[in-house]
PDB file of N, CA and C in Angstrom:
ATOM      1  N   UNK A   1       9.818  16.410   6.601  1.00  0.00           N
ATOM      2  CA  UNK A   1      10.138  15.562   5.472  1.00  0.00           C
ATOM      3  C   UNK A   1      10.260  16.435   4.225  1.00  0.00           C
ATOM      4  N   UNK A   2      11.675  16.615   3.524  1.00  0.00           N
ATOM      5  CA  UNK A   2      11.531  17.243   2.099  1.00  0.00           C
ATOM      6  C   UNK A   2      10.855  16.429   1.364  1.00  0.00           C
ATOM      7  N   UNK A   3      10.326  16.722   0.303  1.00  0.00           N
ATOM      8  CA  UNK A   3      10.043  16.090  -0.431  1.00  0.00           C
ATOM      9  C   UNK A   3      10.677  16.740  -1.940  1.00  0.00           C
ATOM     10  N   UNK A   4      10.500  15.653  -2.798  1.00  0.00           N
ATOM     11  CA  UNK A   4      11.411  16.217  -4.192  1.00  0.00           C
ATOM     12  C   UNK A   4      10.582  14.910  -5.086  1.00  0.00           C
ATOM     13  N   UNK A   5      11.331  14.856  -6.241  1.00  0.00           N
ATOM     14  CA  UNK A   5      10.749  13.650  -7.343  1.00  0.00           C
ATOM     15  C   UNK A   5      11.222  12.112  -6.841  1.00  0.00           C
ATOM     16  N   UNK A   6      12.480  12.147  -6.368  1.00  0.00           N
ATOM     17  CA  UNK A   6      12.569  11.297  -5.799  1.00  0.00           C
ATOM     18  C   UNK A   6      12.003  10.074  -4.444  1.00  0.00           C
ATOM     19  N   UNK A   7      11.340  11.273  -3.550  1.00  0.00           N
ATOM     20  CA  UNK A   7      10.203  10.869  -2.451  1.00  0.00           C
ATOM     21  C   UNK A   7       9.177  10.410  -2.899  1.00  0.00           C
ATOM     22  N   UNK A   8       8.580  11.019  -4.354  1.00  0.00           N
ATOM     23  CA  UNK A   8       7.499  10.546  -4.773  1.00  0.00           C
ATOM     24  C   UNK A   8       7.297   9.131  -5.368  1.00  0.00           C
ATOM     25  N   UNK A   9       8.044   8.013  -4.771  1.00  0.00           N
ATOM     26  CA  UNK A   9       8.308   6.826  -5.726  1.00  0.00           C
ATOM     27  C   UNK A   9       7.266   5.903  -5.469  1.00  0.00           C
ATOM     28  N   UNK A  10       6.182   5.854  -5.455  1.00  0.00           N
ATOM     29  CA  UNK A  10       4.692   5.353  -5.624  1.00  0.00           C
ATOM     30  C   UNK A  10       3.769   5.868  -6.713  1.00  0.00           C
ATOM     31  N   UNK A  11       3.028   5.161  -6.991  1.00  0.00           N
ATOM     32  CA  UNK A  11       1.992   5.211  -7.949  1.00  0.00           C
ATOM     33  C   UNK A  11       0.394   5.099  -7.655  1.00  0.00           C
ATOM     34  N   UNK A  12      -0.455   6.349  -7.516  1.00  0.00           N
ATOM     35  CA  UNK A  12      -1.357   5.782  -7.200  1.00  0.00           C
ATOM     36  C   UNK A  12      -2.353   6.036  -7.705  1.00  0.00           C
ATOM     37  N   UNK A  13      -3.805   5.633  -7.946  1.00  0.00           N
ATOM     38  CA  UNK A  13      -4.820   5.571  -8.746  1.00  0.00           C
ATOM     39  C   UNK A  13      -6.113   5.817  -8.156  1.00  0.00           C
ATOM     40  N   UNK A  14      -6.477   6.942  -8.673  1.00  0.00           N
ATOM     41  CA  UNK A  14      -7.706   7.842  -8.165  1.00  0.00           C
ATOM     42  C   UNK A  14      -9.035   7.135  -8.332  1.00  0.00           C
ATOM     43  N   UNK A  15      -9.987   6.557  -7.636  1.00  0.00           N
ATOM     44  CA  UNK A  15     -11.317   6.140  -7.846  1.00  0.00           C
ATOM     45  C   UNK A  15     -12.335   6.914  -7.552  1.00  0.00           C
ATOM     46  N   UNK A  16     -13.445   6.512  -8.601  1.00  0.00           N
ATOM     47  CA  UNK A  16     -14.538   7.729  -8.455  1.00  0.00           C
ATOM     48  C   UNK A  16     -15.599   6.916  -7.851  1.00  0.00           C
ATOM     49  N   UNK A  17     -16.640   6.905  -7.505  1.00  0.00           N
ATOM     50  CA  UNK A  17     -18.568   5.918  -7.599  1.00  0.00           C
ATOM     51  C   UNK A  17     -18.666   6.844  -8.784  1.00  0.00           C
ATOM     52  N   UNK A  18     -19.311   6.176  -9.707  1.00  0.00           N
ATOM     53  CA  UNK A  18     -20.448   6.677 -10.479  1.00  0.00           C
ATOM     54  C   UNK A  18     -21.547   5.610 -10.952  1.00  0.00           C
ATOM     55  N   UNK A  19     -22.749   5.924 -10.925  1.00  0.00           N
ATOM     56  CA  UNK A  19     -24.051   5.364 -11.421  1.00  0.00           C
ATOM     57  C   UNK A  19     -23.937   5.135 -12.591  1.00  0.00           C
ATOM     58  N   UNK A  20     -24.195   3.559 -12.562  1.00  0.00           N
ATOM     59  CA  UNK A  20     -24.256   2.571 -13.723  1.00  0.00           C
ATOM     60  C   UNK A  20     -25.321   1.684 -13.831  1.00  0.00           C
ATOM     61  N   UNK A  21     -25.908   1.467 -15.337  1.00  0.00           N
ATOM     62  CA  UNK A  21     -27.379   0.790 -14.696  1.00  0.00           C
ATOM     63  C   UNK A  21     -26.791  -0.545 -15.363  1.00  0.00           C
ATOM     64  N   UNK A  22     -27.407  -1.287 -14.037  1.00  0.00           N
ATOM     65  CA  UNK A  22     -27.364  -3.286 -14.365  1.00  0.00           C
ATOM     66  C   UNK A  22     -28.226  -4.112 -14.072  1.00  0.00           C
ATOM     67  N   UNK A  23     -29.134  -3.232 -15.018  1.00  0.00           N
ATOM     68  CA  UNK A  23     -30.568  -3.915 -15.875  1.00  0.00           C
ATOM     69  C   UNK A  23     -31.451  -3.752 -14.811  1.00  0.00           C
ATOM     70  N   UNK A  24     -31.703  -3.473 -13.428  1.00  0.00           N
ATOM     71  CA  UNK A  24     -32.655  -3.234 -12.981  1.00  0.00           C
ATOM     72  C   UNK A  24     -32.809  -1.669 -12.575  1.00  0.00           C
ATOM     73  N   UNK A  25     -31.366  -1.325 -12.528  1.00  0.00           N
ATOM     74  CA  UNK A  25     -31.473   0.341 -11.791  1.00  0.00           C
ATOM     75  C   UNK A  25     -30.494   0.950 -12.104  1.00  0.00           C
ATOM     76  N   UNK A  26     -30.144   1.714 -11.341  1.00  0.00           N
ATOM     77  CA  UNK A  26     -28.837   2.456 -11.278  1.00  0.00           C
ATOM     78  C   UNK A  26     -28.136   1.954  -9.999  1.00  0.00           C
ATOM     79  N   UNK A  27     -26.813   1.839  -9.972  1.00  0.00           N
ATOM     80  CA  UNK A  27     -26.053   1.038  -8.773  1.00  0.00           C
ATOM     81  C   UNK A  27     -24.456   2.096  -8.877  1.00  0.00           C
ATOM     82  N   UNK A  28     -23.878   1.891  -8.126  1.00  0.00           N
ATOM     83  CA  UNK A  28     -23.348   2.942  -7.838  1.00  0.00           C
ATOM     84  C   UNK A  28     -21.571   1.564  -8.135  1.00  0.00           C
ATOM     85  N   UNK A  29     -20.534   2.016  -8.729  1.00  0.00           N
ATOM     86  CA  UNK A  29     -19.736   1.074  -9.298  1.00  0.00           C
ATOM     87  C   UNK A  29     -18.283   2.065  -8.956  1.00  0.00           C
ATOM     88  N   UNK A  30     -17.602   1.814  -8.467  1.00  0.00           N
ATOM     89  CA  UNK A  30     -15.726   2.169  -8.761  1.00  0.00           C
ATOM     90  C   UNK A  30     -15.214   2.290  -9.579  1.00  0.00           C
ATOM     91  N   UNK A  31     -14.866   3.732 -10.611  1.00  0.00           N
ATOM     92  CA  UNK A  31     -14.135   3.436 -11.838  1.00  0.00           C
ATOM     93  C   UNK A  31     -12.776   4.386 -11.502  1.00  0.00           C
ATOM     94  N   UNK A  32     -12.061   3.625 -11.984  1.00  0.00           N
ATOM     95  CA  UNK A  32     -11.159   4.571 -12.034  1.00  0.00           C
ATOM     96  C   UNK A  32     -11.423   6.320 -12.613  1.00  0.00           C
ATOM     97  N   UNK A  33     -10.261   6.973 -12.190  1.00  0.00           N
ATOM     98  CA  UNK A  33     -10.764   8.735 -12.163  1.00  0.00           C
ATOM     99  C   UNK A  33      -9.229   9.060 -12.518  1.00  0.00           C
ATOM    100  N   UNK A  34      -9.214   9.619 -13.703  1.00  0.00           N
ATOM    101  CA  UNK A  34      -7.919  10.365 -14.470  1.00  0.00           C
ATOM    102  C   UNK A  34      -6.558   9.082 -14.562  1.00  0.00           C
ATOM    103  N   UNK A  35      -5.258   9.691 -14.673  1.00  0.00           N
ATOM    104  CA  UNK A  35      -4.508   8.894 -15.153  1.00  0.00           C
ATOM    105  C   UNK A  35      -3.805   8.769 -13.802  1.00  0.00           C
ATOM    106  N   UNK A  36      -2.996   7.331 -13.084  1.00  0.00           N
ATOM    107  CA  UNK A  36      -2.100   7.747 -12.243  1.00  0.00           C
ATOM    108  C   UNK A  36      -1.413   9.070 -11.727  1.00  0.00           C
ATOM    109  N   UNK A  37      -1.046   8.923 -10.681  1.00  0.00           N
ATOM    110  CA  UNK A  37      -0.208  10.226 -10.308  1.00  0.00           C
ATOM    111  C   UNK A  37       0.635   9.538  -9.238  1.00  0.00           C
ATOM    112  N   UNK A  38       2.463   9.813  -9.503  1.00  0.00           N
ATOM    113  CA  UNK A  38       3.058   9.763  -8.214  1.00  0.00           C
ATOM    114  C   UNK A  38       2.967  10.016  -7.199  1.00  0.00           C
ATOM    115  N   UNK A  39       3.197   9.359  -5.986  1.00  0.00           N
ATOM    116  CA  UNK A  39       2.883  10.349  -4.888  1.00  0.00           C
ATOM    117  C   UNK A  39       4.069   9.354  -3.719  1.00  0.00           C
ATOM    118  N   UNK A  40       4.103  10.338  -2.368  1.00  0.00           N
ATOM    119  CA  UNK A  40       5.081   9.971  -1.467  1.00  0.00           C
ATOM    120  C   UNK A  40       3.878   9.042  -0.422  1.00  0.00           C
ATOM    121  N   UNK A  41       4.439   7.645   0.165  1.00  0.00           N
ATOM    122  CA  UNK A  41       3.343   7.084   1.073  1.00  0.00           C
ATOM    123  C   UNK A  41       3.933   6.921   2.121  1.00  0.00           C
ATOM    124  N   UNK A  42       3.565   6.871   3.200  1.00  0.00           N
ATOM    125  CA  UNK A  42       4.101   6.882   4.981  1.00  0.00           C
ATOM    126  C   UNK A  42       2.752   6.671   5.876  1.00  0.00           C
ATOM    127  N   UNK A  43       2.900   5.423   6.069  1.00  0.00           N
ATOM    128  CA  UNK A  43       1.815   4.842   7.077  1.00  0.00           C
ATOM    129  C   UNK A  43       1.749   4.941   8.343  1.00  0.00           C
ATOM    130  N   UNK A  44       1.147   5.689   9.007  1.00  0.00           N
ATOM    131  CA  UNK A  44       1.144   6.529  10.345  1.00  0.00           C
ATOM    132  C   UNK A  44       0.055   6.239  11.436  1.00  0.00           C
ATOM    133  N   UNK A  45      -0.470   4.943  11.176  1.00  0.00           N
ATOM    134  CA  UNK A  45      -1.164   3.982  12.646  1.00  0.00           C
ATOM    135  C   UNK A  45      -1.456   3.048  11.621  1.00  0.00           C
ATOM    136  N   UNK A  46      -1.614   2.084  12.835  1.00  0.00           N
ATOM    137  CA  UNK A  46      -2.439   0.944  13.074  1.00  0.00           C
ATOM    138  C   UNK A  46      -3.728   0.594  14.026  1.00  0.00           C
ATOM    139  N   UNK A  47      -4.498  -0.216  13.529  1.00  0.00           N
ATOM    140  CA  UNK A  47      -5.107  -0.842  14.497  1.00  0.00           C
ATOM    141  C   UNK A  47      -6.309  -2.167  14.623  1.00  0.00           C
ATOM    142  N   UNK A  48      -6.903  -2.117  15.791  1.00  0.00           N
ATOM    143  CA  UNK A  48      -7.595  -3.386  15.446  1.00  0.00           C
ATOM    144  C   UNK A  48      -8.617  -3.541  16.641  1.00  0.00           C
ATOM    145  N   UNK A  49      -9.822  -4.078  15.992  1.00  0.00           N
ATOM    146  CA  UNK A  49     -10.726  -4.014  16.582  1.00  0.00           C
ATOM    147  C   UNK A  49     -11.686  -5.354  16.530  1.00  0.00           C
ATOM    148  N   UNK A  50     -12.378  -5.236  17.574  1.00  0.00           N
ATOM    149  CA  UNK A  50     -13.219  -7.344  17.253  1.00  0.00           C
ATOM    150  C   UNK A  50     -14.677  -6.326  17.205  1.00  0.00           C
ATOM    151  N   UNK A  51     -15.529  -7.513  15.912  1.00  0.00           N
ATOM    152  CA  UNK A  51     -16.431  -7.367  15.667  1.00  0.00           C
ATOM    153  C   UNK A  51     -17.088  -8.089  14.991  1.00  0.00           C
ATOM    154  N   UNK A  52     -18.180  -8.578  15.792  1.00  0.00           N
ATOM    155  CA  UNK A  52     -19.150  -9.756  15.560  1.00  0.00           C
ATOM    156  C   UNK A  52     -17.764 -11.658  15.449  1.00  0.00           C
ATOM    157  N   UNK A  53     -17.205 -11.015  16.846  1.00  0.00           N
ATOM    158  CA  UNK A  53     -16.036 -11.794  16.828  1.00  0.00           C
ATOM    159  C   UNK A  53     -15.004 -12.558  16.285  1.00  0.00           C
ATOM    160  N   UNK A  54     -14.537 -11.363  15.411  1.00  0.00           N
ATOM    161  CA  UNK A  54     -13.265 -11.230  14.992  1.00  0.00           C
ATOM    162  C   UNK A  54     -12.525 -10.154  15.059  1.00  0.00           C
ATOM    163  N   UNK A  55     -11.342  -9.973  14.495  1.00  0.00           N
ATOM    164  CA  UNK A  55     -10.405  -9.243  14.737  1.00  0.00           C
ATOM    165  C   UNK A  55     -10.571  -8.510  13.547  1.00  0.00           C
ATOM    166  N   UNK A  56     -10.698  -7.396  13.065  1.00  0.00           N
ATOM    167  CA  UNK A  56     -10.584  -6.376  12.016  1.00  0.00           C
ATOM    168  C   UNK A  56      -9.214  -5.117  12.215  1.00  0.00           C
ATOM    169  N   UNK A  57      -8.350  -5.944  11.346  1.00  0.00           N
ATOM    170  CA  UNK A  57      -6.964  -4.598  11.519  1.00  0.00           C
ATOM    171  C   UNK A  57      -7.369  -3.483  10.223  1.00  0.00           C
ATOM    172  N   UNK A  58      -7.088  -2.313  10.600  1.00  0.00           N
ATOM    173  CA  UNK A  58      -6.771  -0.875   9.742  1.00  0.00           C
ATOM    174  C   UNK A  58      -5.672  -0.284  10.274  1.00  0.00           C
ATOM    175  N   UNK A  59      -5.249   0.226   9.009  1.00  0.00           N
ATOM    176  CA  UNK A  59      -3.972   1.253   8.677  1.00  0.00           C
ATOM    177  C   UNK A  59      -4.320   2.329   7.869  1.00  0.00           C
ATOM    178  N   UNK A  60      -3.578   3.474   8.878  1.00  0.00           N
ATOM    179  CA  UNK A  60      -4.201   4.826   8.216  1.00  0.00           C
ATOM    180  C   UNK A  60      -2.869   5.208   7.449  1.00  0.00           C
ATOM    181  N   UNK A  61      -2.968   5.690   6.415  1.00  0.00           N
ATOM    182  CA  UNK A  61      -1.800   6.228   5.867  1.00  0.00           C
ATOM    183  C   UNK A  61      -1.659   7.141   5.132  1.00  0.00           C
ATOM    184  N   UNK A  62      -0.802   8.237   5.045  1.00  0.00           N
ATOM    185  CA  UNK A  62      -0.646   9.195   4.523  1.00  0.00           C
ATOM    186  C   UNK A  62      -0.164   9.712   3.449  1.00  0.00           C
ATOM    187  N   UNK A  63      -0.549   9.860   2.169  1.00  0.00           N
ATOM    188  CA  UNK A  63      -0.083   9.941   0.864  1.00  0.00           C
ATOM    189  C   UNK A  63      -0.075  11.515   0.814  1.00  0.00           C
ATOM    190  N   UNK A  64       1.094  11.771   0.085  1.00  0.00           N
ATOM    191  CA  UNK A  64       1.642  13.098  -0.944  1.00  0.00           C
ATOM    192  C   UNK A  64       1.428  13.500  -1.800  1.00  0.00           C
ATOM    193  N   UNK A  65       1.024  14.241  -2.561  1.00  0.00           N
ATOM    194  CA  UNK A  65       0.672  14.252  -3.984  1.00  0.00           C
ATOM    195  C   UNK A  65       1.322  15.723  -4.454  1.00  0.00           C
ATOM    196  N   UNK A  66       1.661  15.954  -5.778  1.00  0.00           N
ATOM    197  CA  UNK A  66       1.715  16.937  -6.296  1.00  0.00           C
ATOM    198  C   UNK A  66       0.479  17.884  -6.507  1.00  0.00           C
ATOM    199  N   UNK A  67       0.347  18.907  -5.997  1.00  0.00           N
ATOM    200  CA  UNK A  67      -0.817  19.889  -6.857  1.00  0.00           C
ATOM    201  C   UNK A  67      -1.353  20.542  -8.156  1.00  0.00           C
ATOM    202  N   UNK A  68      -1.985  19.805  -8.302  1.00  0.00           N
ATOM    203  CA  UNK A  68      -2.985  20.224  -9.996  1.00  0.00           C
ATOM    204  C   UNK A  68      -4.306  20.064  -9.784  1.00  0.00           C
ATOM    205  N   UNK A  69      -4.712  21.020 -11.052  1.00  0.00           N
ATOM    206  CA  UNK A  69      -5.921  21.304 -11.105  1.00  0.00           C
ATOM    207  C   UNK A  69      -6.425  19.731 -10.800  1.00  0.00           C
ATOM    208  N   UNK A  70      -6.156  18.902 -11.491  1.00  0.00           N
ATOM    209  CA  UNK A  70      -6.844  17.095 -10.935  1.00  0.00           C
ATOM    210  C   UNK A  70      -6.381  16.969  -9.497  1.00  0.00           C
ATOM    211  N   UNK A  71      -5.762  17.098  -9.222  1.00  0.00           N
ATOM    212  CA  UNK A  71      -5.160  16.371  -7.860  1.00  0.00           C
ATOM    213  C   UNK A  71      -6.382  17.406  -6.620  1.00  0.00           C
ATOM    214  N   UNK A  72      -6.008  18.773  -7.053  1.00  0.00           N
ATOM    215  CA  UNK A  72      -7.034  19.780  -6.350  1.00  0.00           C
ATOM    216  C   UNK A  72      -8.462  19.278  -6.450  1.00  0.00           C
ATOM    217  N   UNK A  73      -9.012  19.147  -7.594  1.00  0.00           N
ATOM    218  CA  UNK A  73     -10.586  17.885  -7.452  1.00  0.00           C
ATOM    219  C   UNK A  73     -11.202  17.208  -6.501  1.00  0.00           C
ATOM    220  N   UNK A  74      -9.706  16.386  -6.148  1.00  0.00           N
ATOM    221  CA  UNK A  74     -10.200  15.301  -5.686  1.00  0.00           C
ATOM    222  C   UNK A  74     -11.025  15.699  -4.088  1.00  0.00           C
ATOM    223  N   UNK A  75     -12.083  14.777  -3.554  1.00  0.00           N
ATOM    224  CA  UNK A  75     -12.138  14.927  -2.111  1.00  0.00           C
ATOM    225  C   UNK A  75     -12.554  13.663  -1.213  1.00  0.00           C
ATOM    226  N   UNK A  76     -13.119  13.541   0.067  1.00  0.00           N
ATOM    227  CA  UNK A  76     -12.886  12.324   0.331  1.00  0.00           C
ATOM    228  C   UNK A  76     -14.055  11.691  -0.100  1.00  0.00           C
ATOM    229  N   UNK A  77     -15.023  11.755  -1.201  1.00  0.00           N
ATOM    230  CA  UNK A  77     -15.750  10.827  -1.507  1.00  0.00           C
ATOM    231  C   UNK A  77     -15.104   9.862  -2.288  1.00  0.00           C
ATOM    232  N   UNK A  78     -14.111  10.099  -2.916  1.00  0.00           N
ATOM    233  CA  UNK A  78     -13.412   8.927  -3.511  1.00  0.00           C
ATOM    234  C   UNK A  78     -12.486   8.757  -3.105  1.00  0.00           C
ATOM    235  N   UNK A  79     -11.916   7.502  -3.875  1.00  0.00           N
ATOM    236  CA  UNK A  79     -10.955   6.517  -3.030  1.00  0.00           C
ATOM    237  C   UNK A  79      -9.427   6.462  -3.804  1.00  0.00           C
ATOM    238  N   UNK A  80      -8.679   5.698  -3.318  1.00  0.00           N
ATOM    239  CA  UNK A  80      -7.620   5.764  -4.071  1.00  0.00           C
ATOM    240  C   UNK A  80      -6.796   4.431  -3.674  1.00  0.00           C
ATOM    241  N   UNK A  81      -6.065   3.464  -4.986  1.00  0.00           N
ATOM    242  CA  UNK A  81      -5.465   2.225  -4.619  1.00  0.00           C
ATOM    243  C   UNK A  81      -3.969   2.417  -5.154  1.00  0.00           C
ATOM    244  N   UNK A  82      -3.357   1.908  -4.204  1.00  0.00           N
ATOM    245  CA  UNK A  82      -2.077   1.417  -4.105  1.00  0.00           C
ATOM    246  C   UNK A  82      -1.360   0.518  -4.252  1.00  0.00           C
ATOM    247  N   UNK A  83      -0.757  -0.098  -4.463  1.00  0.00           N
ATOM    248  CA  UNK A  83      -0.122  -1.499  -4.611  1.00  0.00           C
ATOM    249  C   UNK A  83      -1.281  -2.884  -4.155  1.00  0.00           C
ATOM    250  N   UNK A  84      -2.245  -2.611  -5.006  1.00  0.00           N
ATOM    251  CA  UNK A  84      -3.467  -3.389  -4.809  1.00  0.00           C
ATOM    252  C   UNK A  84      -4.428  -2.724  -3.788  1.00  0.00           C
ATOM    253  N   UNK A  85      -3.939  -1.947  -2.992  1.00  0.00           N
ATOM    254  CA  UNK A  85      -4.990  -1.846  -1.297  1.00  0.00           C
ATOM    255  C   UNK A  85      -5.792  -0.312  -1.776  1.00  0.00           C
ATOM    256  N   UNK A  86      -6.867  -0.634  -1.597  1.00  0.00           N
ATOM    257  CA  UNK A  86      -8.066   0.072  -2.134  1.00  0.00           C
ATOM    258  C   UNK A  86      -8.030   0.836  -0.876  1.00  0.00           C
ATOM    259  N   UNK A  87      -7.812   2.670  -0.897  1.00  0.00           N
ATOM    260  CA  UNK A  87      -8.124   3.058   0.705  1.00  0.00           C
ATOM    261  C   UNK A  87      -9.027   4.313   0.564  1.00  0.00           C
ATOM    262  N   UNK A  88      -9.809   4.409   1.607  1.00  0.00           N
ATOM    263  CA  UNK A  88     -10.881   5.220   1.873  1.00  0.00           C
ATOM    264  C   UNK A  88      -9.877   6.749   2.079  1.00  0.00           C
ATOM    265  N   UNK A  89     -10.289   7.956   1.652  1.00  0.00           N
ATOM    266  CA  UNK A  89      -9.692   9.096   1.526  1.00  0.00           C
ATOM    267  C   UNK A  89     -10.808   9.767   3.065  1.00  0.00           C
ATOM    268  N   UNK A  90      -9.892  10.419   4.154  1.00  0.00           N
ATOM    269  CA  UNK A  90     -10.550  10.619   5.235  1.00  0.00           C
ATOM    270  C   UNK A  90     -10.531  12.310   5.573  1.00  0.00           C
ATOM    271  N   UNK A  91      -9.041  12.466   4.847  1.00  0.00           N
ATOM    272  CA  UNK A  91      -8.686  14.066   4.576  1.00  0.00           C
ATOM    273  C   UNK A  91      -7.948  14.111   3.577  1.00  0.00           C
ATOM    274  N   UNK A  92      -7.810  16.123   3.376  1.00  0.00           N
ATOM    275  CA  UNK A  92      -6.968  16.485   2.593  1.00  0.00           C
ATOM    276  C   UNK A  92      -6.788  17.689   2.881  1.00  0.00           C
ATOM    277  N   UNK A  93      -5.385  17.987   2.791  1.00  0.00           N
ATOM    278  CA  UNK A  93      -5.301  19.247   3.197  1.00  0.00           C
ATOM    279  C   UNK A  93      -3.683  20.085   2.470  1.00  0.00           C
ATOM    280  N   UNK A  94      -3.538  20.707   1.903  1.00  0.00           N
ATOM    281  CA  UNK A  94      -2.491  21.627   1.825  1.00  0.00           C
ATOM    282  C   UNK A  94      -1.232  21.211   2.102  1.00  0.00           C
ATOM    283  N   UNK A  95       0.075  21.102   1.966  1.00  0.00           N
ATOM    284  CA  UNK A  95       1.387  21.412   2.743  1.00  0.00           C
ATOM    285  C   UNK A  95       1.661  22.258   3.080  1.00  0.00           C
ATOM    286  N   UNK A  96       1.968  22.612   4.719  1.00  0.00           N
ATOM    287  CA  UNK A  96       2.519  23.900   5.030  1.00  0.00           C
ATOM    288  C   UNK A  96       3.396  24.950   4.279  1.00  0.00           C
ATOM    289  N   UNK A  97       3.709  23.976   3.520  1.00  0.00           N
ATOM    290  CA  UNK A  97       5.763  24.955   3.573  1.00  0.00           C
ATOM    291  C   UNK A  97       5.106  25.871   1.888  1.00  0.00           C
ATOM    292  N   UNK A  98       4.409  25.742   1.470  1.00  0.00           N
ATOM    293  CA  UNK A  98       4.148  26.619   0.418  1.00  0.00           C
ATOM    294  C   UNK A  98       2.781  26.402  -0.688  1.00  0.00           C
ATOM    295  N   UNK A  99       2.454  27.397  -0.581  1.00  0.00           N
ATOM    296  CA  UNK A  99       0.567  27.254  -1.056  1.00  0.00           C
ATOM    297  C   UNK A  99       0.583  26.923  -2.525  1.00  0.00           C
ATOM    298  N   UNK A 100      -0.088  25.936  -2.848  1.00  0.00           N
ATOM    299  CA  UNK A 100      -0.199  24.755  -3.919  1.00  0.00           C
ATOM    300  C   UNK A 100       0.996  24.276  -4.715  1.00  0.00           C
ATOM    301  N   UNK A 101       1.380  23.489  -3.644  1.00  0.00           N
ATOM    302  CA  UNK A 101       2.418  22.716  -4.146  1.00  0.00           C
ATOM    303  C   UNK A 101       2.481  21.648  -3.908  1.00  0.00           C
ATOM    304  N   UNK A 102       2.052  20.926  -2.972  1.00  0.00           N
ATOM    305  CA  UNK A 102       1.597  19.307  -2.397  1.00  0.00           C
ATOM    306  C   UNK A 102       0.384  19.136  -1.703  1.00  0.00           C
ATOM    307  N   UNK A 103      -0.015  18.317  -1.848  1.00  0.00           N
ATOM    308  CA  UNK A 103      -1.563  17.748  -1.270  1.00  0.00           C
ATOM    309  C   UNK A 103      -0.780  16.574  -0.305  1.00  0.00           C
ATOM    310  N   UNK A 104      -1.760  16.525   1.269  1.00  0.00           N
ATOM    311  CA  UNK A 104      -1.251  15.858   1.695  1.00  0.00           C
ATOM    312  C   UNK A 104      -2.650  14.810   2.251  1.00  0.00           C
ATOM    313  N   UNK A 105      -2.735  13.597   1.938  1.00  0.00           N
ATOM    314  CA  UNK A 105      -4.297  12.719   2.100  1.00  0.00           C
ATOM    315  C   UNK A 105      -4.184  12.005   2.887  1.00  0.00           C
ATOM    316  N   UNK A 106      -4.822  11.731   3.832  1.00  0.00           N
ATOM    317  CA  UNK A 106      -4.667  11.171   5.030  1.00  0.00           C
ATOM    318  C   UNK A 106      -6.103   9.735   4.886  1.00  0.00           C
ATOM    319  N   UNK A 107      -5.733   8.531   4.562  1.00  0.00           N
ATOM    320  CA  UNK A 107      -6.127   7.575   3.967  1.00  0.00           C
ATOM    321  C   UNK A 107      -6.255   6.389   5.307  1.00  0.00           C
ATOM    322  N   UNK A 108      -7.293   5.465   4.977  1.00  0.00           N
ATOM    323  CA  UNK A 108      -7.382   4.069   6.012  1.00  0.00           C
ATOM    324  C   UNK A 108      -8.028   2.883   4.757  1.00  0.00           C
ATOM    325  N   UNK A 109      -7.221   1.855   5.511  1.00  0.00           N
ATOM    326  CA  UNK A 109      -7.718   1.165   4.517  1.00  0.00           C
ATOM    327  C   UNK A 109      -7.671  -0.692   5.583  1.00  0.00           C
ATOM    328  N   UNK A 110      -8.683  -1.609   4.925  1.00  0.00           N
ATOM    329  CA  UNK A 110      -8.402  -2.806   6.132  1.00  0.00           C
ATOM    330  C   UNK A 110      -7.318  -3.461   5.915  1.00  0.00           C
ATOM    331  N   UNK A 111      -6.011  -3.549   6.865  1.00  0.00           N
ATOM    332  CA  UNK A 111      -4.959  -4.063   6.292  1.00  0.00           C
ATOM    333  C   UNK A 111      -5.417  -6.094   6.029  1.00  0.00           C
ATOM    334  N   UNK A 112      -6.105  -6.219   6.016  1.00  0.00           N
ATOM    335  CA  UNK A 112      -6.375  -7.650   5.385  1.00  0.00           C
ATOM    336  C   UNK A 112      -6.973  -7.742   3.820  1.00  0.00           C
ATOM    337  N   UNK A 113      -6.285  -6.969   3.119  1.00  0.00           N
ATOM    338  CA  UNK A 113      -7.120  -6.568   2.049  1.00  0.00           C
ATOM    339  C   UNK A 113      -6.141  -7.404   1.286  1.00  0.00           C
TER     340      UNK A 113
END
């Protein structure tokens, strides 16, 4: 897959946990983390599983990103949302074709979201 500015036609939004206190403790809350960043998306399984009898579907999917010092940051403790769907970050790793130039994140998220 080339990729160029044009592939990148998604928008997606970096989430952090950080500890926030609400009045009894510290609790751990989703805030957003830096400003959007384009990126290329291509969803590369499905699936589905019963538990405590039902059906639970996930989709793993694979986002693009440009490389920067922010984008380099990131790892899979945080999360990242897409056209509403909040997805768990599972990897990250490099693009082959030339050293820091795309991040490639390999994401799941419950498609009933």
């Amino acid at each position: 897959m080339v990729l160029n500015a044009a592939t990148l036609d998604r928008r997606v939004q970096f989430r952090r946990a950080v500890l926030v206190d609400d009045g009894y403790g510290q609790v751990e809350q989703w805030q957003d983390h830096g400003a959007p960043v384009f990126a290329a998306k291509r969803d590369i399984s499905d699936a589905e599983r019963w538990n405590a009898g039902q059906v639970q579907a996930s989709i793993t999917t694979r986002f693009t990103v440009r490389w920067s010092g922010f984008t380099a940051d990131i790892d899979p403790t945080d999360r990242l949302t897409c056209e509403g769907r909040e997805y768990e970050i599972t990897g990250i790793k490099e693009t082959p074709d030339r050293r820091r130039r795309m991040l490639e994140l390999t994401c799941s998220a419950w498609a009933d979201q």
